[in-house]
Protein backbone atom coordinates (compact mmCIF):
# COMPACT_ATOMS: atom_id res chain seq x y z
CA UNK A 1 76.38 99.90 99.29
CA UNK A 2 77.36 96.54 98.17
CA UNK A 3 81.42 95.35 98.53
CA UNK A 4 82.24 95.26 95.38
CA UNK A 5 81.64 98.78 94.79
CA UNK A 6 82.75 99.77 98.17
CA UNK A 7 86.43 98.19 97.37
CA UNK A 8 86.52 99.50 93.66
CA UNK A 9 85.43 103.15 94.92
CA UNK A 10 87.45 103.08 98.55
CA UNK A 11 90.55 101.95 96.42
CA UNK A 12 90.42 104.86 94.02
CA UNK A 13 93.41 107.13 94.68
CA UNK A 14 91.16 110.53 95.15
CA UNK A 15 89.57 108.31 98.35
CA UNK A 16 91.28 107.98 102.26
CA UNK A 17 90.34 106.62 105.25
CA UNK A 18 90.05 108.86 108.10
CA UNK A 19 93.19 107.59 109.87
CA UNK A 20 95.26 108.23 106.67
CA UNK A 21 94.36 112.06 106.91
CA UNK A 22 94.84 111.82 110.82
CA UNK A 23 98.31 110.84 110.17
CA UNK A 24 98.89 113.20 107.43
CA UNK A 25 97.40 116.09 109.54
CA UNK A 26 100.15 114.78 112.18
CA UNK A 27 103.39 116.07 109.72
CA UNK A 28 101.55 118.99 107.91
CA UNK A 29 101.23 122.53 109.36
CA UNK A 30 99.77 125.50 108.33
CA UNK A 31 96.89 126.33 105.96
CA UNK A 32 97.73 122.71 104.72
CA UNK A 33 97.45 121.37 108.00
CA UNK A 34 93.80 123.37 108.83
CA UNK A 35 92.25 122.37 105.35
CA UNK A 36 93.13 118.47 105.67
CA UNK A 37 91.29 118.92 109.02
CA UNK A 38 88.29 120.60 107.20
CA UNK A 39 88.52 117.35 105.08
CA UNK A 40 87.64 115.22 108.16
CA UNK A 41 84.50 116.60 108.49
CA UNK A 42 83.22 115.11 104.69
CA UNK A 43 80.43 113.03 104.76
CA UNK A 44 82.41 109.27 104.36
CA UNK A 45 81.70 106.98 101.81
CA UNK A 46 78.73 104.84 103.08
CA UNK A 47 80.02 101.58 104.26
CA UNK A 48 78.63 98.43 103.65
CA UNK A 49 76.02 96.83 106.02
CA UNK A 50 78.18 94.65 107.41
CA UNK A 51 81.44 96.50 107.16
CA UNK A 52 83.23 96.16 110.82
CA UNK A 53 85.34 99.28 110.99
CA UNK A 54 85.03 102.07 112.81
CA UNK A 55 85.46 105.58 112.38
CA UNK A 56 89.18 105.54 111.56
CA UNK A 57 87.95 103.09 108.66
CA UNK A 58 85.36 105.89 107.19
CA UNK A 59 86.57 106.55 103.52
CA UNK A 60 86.55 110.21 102.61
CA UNK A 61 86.38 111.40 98.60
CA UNK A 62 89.24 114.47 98.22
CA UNK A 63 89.08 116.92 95.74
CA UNK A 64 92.33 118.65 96.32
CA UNK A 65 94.38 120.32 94.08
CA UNK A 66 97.48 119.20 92.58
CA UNK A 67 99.51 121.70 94.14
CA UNK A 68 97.89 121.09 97.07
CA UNK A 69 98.78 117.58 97.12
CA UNK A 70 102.70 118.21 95.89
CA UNK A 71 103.03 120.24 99.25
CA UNK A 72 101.69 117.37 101.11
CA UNK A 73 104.29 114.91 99.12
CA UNK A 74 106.91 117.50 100.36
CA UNK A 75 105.77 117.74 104.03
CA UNK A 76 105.83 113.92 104.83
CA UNK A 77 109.14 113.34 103.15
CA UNK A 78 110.55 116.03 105.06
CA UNK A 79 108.90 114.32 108.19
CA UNK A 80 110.09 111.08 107.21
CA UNK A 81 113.64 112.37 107.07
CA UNK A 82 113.10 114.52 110.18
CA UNK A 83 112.13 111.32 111.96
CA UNK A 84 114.49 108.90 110.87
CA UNK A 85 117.26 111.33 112.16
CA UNK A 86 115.38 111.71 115.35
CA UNK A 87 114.29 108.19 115.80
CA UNK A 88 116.65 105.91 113.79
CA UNK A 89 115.49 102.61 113.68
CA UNK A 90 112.34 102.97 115.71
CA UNK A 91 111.37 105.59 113.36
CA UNK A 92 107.45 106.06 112.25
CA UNK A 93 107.62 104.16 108.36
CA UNK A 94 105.50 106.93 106.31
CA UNK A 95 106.54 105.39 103.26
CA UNK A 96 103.14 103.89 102.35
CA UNK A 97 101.18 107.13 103.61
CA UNK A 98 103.53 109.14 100.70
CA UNK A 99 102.96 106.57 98.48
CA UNK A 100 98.97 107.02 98.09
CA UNK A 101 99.19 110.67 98.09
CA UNK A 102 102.22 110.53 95.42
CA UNK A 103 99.10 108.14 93.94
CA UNK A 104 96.98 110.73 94.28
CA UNK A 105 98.56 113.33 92.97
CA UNK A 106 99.89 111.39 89.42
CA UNK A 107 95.93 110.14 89.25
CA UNK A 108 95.31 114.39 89.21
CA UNK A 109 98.28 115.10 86.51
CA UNK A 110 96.43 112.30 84.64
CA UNK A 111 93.92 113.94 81.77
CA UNK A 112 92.18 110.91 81.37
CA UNK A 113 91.46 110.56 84.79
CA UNK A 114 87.15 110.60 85.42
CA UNK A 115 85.50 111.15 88.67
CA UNK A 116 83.43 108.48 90.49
């Protein structure tokens, strides 16, 4: 796969890297928690030849549902508050891992929306 469509595709809010749903799995439980973990196991978007990352880089396409993803919102902001009253100001900053799935899930609410 060439970059350009590698960055345009990875980039798309429906699309996370491994680590992302790692760190996600880390503050869900649950059914929520064992599906994301299913997810893991997709076949990752194939990486250009001369991409560097590793496994923790591997893009995966998500085809949750929008419910599915509001719980998810709703389990890392209550982690997020969780940990900054745990942790104060050495506290885990999950503000940009709630930001692509609150991405993610106003790209689903979106009817114009296409898949890639």
């Amino acid at each position: 796969m060439d970059w350009d469509t590698y960055k345009q595709l990875s980039h798309s809010p429906a699309y996370f890297t491994r680590w992302a749903l790692d760190k996600t799995i880390d503050h869900v439980t649950g059914t929520l928690r064992e599906y994301l973990a299913q997810c893991t196991s997709l076949e990752p978007l194939e990486k250009p030849s001369d991409h560097k990352g590793g496994p923790k880089t591997d893009v995966l396409k998500l085809e949750l549902t929008s419910e599915c993803v509001q719980s998810i919102v709703a389990a890392l902001d209550d982690a997020r508050a969780r940990l900054k009253l745990e942790e104060a100001s050495s506290q885990t900053n999950l503000s940009t891992l709630i930001k692509s799935w609150v991405e993610y899930q106003e790209w689903l609410s979106d009817d114009t929306h296409h898949t890639e």
